[in-house]
ModelCIF file with pLDDT and N, C-alpha, C, O atoms, coordinates in Angstrom:
data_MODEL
#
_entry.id   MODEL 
#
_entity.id                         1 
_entity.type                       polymer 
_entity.pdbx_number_of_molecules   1 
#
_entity_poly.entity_id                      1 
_entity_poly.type                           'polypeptide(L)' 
_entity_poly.nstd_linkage                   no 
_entity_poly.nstd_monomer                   no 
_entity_poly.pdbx_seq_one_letter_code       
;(UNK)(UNK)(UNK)(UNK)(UNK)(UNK)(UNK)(UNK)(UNK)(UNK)(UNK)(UNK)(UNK)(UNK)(UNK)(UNK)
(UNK)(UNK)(UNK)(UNK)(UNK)(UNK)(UNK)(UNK)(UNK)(UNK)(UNK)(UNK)(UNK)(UNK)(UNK)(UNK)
(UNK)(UNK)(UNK)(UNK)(UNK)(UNK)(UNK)(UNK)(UNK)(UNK)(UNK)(UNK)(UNK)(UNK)
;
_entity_poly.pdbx_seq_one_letter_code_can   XXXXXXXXXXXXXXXXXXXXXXXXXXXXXXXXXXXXXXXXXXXXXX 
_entity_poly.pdbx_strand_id                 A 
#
loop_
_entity_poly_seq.entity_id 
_entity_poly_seq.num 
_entity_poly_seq.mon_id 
_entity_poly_seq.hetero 
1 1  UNK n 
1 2  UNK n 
1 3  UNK n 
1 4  UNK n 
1 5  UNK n 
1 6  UNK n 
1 7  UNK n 
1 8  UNK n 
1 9  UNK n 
1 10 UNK n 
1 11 UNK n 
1 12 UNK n 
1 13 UNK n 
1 14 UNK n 
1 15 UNK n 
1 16 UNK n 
1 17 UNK n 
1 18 UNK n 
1 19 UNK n 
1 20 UNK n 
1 21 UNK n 
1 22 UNK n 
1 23 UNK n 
1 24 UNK n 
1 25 UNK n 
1 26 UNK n 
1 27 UNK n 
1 28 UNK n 
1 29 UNK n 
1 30 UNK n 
1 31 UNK n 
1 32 UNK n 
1 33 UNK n 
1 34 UNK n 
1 35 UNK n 
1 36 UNK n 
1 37 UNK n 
1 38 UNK n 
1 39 UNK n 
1 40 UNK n 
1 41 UNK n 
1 42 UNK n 
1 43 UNK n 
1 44 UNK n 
1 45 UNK n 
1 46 UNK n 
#
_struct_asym.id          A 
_struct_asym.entity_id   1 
#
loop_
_ma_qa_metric.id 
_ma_qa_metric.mode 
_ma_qa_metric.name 
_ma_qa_metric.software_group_id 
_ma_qa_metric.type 
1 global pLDDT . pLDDT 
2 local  pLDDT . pLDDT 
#
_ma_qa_metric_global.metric_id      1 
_ma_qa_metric_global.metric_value   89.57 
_ma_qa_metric_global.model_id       1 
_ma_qa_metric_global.ordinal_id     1 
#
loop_
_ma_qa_metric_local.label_asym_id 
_ma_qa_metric_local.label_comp_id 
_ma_qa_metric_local.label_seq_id 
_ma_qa_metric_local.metric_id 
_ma_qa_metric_local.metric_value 
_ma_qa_metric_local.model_id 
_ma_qa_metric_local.ordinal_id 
A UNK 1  2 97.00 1 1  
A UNK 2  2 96.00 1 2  
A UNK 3  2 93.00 1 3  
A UNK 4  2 94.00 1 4  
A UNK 5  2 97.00 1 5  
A UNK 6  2 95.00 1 6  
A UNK 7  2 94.00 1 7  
A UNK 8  2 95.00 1 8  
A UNK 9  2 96.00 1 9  
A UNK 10 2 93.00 1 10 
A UNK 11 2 92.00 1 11 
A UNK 12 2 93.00 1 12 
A UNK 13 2 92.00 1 13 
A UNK 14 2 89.00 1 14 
A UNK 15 2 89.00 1 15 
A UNK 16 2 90.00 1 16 
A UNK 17 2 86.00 1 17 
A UNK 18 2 86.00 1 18 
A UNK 19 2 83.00 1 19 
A UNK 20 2 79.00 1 20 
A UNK 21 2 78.00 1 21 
A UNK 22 2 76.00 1 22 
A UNK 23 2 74.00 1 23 
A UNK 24 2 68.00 1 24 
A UNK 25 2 67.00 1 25 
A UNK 26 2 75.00 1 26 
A UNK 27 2 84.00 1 27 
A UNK 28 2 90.00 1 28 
A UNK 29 2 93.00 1 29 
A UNK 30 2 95.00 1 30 
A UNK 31 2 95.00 1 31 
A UNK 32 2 96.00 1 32 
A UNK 33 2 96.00 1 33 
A UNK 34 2 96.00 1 34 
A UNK 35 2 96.00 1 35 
A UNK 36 2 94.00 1 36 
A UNK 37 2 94.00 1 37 
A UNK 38 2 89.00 1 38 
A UNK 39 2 84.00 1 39 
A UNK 40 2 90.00 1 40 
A UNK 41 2 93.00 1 41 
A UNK 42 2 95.00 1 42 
A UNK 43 2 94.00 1 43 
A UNK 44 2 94.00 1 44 
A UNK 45 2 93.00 1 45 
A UNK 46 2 92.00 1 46 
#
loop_
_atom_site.group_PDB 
_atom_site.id 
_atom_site.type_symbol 
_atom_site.label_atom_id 
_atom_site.label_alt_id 
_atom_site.label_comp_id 
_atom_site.label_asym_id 
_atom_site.label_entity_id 
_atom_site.label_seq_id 
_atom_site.pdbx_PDB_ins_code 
_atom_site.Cartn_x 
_atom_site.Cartn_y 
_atom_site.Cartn_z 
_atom_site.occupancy 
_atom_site.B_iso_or_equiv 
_atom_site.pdbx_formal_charge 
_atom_site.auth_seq_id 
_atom_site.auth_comp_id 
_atom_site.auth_asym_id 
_atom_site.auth_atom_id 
_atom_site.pdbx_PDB_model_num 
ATOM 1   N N  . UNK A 1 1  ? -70.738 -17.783 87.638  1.00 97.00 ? 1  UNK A N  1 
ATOM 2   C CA . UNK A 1 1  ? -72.011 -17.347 88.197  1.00 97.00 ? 1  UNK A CA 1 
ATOM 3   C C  . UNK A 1 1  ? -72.272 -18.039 89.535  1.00 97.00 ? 1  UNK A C  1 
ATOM 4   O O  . UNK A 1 1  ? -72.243 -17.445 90.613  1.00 97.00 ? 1  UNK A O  1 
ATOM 5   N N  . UNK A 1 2  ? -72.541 -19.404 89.374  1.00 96.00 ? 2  UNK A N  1 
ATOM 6   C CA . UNK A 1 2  ? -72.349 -20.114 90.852  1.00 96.00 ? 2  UNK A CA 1 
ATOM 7   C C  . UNK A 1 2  ? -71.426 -19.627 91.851  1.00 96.00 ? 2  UNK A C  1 
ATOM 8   O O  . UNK A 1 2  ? -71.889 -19.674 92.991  1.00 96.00 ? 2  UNK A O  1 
ATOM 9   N N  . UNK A 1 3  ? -69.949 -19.054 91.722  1.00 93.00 ? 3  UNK A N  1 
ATOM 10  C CA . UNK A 1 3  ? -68.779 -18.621 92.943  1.00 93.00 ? 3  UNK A CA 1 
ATOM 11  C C  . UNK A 1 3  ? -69.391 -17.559 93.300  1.00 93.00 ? 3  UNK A C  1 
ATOM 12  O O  . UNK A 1 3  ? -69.630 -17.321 94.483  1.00 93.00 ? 3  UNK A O  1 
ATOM 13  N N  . UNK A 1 4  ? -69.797 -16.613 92.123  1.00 94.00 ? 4  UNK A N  1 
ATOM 14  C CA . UNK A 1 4  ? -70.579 -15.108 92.642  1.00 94.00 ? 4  UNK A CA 1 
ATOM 15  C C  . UNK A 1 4  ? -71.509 -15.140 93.479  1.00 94.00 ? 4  UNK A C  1 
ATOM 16  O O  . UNK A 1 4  ? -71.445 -14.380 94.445  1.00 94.00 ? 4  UNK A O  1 
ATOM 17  N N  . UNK A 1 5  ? -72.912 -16.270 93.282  1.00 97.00 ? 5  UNK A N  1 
ATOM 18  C CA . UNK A 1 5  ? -73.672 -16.379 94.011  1.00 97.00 ? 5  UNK A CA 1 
ATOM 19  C C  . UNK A 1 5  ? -73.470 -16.628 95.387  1.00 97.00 ? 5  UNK A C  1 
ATOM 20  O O  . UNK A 1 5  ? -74.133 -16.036 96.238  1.00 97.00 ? 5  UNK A O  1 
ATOM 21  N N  . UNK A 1 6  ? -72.547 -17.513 95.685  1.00 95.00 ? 6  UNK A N  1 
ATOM 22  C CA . UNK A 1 6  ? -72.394 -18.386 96.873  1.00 95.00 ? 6  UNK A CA 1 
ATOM 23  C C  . UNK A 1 6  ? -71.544 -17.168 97.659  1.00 95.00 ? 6  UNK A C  1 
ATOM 24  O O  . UNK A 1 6  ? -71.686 -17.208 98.881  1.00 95.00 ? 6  UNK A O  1 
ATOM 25  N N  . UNK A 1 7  ? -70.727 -16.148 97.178  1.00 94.00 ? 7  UNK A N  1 
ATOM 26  C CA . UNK A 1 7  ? -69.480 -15.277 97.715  1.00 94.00 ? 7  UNK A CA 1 
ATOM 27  C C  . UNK A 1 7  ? -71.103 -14.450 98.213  1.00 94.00 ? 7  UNK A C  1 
ATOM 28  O O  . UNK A 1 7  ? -71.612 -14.621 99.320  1.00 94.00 ? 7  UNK A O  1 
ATOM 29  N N  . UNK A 1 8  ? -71.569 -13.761 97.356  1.00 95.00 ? 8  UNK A N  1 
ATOM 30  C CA . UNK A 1 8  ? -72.885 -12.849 97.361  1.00 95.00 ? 8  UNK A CA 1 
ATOM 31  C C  . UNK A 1 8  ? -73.711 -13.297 98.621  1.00 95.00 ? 8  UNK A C  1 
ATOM 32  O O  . UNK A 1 8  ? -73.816 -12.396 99.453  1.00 95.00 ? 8  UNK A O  1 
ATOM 33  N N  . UNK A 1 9  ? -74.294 -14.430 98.936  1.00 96.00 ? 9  UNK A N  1 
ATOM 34  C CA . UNK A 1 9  ? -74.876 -15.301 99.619  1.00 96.00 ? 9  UNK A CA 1 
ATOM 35  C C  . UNK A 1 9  ? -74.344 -14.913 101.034 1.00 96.00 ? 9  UNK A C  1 
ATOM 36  O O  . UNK A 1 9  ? -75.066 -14.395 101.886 1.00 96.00 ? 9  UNK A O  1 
ATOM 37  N N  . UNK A 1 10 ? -72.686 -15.277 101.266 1.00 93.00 ? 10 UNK A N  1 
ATOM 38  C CA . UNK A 1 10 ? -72.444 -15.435 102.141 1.00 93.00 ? 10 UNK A CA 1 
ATOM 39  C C  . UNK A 1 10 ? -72.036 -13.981 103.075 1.00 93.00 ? 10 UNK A C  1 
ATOM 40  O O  . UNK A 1 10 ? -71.770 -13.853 104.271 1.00 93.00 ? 10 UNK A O  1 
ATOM 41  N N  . UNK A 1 11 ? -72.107 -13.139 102.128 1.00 92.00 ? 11 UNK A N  1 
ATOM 42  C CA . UNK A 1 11 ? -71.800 -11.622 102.173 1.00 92.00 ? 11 UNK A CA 1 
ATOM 43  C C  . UNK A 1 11 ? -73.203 -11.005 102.914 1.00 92.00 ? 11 UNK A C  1 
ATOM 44  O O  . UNK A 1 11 ? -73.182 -10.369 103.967 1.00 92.00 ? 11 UNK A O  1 
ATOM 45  N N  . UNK A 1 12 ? -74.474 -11.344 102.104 1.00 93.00 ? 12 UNK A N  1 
ATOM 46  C CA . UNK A 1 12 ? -75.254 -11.054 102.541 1.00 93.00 ? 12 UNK A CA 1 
ATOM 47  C C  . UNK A 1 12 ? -75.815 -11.407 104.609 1.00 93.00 ? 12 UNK A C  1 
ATOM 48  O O  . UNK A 1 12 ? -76.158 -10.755 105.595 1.00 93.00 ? 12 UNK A O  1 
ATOM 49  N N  . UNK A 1 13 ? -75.484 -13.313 104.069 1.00 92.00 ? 13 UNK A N  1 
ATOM 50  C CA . UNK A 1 13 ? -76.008 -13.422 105.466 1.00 92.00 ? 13 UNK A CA 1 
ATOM 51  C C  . UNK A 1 13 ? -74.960 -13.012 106.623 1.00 92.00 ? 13 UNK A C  1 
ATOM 52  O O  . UNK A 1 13 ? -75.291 -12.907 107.804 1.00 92.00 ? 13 UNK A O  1 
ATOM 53  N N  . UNK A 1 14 ? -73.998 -12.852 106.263 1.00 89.00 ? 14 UNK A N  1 
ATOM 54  C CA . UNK A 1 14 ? -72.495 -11.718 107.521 1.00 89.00 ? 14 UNK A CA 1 
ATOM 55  C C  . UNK A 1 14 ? -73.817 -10.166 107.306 1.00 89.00 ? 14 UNK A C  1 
ATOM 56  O O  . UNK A 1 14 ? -74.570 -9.705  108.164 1.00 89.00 ? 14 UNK A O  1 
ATOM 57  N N  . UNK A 1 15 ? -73.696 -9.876  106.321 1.00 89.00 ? 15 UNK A N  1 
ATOM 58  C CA . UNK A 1 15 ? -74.638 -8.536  106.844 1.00 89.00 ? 15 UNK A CA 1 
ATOM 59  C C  . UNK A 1 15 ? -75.558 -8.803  107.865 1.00 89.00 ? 15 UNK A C  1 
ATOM 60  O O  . UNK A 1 15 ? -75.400 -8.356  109.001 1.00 89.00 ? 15 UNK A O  1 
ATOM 61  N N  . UNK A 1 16 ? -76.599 -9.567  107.508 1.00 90.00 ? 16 UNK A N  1 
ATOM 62  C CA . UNK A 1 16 ? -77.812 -9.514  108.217 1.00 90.00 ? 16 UNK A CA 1 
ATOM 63  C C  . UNK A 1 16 ? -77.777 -10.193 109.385 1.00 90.00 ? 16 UNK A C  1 
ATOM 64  O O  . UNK A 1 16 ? -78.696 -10.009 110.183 1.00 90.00 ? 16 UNK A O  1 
ATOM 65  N N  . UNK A 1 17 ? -76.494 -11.286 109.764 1.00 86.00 ? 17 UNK A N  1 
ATOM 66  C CA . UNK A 1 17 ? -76.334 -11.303 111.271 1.00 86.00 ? 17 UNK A CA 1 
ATOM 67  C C  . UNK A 1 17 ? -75.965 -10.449 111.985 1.00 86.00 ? 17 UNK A C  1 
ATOM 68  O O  . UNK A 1 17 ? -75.813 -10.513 113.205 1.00 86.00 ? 17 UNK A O  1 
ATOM 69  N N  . UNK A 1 18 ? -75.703 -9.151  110.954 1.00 86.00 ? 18 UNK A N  1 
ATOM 70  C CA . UNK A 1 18 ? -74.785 -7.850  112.310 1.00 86.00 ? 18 UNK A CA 1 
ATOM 71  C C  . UNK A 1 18 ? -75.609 -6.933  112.184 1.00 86.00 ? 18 UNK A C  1 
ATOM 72  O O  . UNK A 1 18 ? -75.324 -5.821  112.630 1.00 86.00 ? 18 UNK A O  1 
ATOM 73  N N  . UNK A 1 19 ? -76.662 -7.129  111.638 1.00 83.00 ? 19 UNK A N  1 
ATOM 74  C CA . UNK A 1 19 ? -77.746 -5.433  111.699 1.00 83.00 ? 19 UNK A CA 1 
ATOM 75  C C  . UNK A 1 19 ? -77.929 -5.227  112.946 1.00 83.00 ? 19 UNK A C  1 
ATOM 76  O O  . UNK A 1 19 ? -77.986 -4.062  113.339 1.00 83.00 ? 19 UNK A O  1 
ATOM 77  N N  . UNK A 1 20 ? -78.095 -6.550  114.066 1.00 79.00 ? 20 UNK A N  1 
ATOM 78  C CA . UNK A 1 20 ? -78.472 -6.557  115.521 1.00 79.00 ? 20 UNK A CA 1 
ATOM 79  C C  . UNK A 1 20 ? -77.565 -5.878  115.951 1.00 79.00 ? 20 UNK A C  1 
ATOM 80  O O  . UNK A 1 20 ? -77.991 -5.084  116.789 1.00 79.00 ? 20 UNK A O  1 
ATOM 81  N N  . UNK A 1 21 ? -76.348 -5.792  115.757 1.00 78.00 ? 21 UNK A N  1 
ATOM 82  C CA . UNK A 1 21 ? -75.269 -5.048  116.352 1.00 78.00 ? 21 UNK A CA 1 
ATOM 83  C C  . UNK A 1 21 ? -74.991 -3.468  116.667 1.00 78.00 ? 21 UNK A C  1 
ATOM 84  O O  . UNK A 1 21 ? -74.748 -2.769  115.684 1.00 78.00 ? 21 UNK A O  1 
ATOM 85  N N  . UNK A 1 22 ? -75.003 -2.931  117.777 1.00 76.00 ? 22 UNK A N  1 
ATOM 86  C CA . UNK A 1 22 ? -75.449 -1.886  117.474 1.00 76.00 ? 22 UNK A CA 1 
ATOM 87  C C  . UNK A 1 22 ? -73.848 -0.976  117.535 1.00 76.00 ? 22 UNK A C  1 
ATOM 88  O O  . UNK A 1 22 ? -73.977 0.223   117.290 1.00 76.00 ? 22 UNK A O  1 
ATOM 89  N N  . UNK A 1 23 ? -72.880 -1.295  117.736 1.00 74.00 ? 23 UNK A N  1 
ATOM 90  C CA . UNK A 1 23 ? -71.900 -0.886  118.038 1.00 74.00 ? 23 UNK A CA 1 
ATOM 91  C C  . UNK A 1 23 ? -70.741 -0.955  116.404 1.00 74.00 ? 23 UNK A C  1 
ATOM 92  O O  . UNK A 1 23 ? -69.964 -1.846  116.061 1.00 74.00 ? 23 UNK A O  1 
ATOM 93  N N  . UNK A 1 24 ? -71.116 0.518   115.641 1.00 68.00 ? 24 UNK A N  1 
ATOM 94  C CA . UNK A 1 24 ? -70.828 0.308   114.404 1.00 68.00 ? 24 UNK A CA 1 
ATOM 95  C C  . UNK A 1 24 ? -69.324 -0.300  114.209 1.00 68.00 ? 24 UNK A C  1 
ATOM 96  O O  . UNK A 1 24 ? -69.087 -1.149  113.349 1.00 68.00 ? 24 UNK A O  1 
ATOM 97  N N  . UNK A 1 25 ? -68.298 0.237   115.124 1.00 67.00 ? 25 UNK A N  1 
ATOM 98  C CA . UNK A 1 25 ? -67.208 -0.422  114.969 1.00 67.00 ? 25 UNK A CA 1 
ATOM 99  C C  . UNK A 1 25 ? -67.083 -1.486  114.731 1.00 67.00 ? 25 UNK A C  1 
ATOM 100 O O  . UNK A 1 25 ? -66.111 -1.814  114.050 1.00 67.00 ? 25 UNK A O  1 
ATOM 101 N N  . UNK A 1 26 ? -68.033 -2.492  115.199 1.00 75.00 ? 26 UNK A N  1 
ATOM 102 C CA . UNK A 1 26 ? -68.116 -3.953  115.589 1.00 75.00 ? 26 UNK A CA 1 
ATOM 103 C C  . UNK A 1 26 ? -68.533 -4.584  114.430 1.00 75.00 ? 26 UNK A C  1 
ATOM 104 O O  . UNK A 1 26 ? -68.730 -5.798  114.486 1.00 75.00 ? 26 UNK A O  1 
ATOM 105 N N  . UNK A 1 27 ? -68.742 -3.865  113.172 1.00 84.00 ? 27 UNK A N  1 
ATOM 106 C CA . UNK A 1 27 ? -69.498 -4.389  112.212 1.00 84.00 ? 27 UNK A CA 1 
ATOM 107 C C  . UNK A 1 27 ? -68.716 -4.808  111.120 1.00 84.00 ? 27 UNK A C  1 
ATOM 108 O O  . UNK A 1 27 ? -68.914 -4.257  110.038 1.00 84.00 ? 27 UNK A O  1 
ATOM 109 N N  . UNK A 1 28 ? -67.649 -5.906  111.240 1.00 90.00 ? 28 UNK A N  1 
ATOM 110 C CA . UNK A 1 28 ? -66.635 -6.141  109.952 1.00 90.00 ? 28 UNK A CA 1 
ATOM 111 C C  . UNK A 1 28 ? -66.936 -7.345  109.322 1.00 90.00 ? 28 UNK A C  1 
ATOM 112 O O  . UNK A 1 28 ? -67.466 -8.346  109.804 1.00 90.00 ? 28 UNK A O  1 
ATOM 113 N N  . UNK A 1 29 ? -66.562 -7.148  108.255 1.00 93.00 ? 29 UNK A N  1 
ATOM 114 C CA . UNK A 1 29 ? -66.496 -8.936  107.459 1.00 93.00 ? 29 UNK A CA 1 
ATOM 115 C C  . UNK A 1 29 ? -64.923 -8.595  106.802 1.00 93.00 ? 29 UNK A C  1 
ATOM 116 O O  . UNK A 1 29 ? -64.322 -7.621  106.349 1.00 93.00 ? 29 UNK A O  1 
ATOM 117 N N  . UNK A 1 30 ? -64.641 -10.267 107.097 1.00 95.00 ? 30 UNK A N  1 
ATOM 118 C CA . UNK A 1 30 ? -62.936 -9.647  106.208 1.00 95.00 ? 30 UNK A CA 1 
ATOM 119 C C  . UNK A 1 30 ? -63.440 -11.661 105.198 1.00 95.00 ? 30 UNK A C  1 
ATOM 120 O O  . UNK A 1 30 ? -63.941 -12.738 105.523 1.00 95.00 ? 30 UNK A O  1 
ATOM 121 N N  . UNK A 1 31 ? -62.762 -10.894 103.764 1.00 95.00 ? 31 UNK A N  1 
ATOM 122 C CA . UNK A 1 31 ? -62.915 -11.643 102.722 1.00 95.00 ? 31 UNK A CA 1 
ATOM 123 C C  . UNK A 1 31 ? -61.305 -12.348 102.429 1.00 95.00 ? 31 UNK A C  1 
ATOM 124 O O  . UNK A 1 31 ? -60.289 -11.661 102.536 1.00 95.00 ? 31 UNK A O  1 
ATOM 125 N N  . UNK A 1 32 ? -61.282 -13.484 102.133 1.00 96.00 ? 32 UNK A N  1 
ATOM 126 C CA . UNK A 1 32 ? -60.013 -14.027 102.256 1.00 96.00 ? 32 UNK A CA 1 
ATOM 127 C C  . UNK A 1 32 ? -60.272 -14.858 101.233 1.00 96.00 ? 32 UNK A C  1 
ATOM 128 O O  . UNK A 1 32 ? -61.279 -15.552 101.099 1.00 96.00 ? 32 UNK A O  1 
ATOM 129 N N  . UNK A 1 33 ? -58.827 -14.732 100.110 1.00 96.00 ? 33 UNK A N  1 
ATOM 130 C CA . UNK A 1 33 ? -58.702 -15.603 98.926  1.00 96.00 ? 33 UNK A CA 1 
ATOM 131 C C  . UNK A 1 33 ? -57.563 -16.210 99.578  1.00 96.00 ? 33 UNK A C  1 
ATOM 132 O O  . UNK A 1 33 ? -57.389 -15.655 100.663 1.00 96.00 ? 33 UNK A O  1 
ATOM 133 N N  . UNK A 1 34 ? -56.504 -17.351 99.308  1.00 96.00 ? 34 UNK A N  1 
ATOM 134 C CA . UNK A 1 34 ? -55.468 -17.942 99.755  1.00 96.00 ? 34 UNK A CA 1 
ATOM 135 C C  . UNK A 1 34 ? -54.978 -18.906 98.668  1.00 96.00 ? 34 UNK A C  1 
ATOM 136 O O  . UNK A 1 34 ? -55.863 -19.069 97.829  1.00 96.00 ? 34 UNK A O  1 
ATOM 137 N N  . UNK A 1 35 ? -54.017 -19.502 98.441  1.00 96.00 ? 35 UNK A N  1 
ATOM 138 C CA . UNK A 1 35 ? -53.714 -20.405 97.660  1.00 96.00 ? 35 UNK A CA 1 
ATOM 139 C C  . UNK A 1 35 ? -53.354 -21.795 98.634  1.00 96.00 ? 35 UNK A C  1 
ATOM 140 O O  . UNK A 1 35 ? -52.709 -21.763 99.681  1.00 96.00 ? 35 UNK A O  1 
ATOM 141 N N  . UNK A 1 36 ? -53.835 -22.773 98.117  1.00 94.00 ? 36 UNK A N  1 
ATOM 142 C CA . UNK A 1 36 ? -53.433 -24.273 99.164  1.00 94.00 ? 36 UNK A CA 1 
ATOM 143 C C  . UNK A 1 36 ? -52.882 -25.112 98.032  1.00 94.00 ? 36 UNK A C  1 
ATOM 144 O O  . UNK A 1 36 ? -52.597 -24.852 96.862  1.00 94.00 ? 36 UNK A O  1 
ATOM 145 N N  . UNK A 1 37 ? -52.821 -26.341 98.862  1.00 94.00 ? 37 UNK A N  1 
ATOM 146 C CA . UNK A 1 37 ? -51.413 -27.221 98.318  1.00 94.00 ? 37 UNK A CA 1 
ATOM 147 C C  . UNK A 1 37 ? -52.049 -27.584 96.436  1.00 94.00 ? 37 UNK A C  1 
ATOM 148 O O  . UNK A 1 37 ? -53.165 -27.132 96.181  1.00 94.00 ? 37 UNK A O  1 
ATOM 149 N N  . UNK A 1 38 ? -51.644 -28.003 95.814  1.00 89.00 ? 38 UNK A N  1 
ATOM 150 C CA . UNK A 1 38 ? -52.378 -28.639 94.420  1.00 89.00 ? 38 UNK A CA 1 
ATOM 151 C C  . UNK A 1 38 ? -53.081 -27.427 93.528  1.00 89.00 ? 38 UNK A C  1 
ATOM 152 O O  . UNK A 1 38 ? -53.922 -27.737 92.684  1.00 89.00 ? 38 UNK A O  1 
ATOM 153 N N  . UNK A 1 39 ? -52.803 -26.378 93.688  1.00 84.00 ? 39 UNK A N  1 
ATOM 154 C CA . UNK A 1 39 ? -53.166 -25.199 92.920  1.00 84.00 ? 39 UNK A CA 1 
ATOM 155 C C  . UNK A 1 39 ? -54.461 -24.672 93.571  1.00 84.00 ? 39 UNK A C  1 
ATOM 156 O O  . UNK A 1 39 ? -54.770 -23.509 93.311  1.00 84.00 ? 39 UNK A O  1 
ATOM 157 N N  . UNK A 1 40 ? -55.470 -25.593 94.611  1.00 90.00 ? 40 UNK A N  1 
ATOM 158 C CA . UNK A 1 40 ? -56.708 -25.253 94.980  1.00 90.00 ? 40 UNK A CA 1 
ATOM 159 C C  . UNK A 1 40 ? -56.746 -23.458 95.609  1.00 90.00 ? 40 UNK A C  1 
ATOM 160 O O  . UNK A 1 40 ? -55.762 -22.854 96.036  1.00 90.00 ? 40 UNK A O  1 
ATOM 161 N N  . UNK A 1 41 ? -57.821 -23.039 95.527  1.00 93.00 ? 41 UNK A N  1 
ATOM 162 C CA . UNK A 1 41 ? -58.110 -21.743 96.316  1.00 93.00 ? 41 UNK A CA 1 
ATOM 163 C C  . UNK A 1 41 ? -59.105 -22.082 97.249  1.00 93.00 ? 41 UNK A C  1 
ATOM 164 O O  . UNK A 1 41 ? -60.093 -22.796 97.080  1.00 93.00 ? 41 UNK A O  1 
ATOM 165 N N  . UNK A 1 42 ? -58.654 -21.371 98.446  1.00 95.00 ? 42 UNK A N  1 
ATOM 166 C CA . UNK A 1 42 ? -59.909 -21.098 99.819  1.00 95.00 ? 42 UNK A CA 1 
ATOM 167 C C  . UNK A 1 42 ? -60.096 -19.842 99.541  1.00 95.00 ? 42 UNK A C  1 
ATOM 168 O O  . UNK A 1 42 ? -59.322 -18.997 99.092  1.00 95.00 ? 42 UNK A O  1 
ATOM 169 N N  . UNK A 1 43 ? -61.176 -19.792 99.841  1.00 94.00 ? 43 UNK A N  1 
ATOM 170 C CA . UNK A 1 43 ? -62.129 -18.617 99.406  1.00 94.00 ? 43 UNK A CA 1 
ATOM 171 C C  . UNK A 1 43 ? -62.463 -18.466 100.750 1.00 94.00 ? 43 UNK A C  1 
ATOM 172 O O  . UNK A 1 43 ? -62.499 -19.654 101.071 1.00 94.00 ? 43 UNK A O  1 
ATOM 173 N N  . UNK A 1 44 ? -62.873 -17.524 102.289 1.00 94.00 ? 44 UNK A N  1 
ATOM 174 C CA . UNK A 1 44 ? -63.604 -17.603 103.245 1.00 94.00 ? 44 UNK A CA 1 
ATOM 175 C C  . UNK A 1 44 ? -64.100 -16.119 103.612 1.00 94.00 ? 44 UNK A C  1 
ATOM 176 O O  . UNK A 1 44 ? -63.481 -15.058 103.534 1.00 94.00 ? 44 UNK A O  1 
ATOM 177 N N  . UNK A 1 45 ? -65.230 -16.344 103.976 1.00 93.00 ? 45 UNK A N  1 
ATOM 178 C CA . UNK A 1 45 ? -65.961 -14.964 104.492 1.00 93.00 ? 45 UNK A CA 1 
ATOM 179 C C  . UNK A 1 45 ? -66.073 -15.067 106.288 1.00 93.00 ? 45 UNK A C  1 
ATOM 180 O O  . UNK A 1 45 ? -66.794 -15.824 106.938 1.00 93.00 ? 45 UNK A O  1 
ATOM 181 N N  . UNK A 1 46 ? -65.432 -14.384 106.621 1.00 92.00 ? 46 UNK A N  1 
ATOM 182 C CA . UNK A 1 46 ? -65.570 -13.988 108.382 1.00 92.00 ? 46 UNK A CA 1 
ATOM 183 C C  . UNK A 1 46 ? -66.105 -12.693 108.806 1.00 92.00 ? 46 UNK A C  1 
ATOM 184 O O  . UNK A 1 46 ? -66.198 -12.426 110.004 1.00 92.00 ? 46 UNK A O  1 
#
């Protein structure tokens, strides 16, 4: 529940910094899972 929230969270505020945007092409978020050293996962929203 906490990873959902925080993924959700961060999804949202990428939306609502690009509503200003008026150039729809311009409007992406790319979601990235990865595996790092010790079994850990990066999780990142761009």
């Amino acid at each position: 529940v906490q990873i959902q929230q925080v993924i959700l969270n961060l999804l949202r505020n990428a939306i609502e910094a690009m509503e200003k945007i008026t150039n729809q092409q311009a409007r992406e978020i790319s979601l990235h899972a990865r595996l790092l050293p010790r079994n850990m996962i990066e999780i990142s929203v761009i």
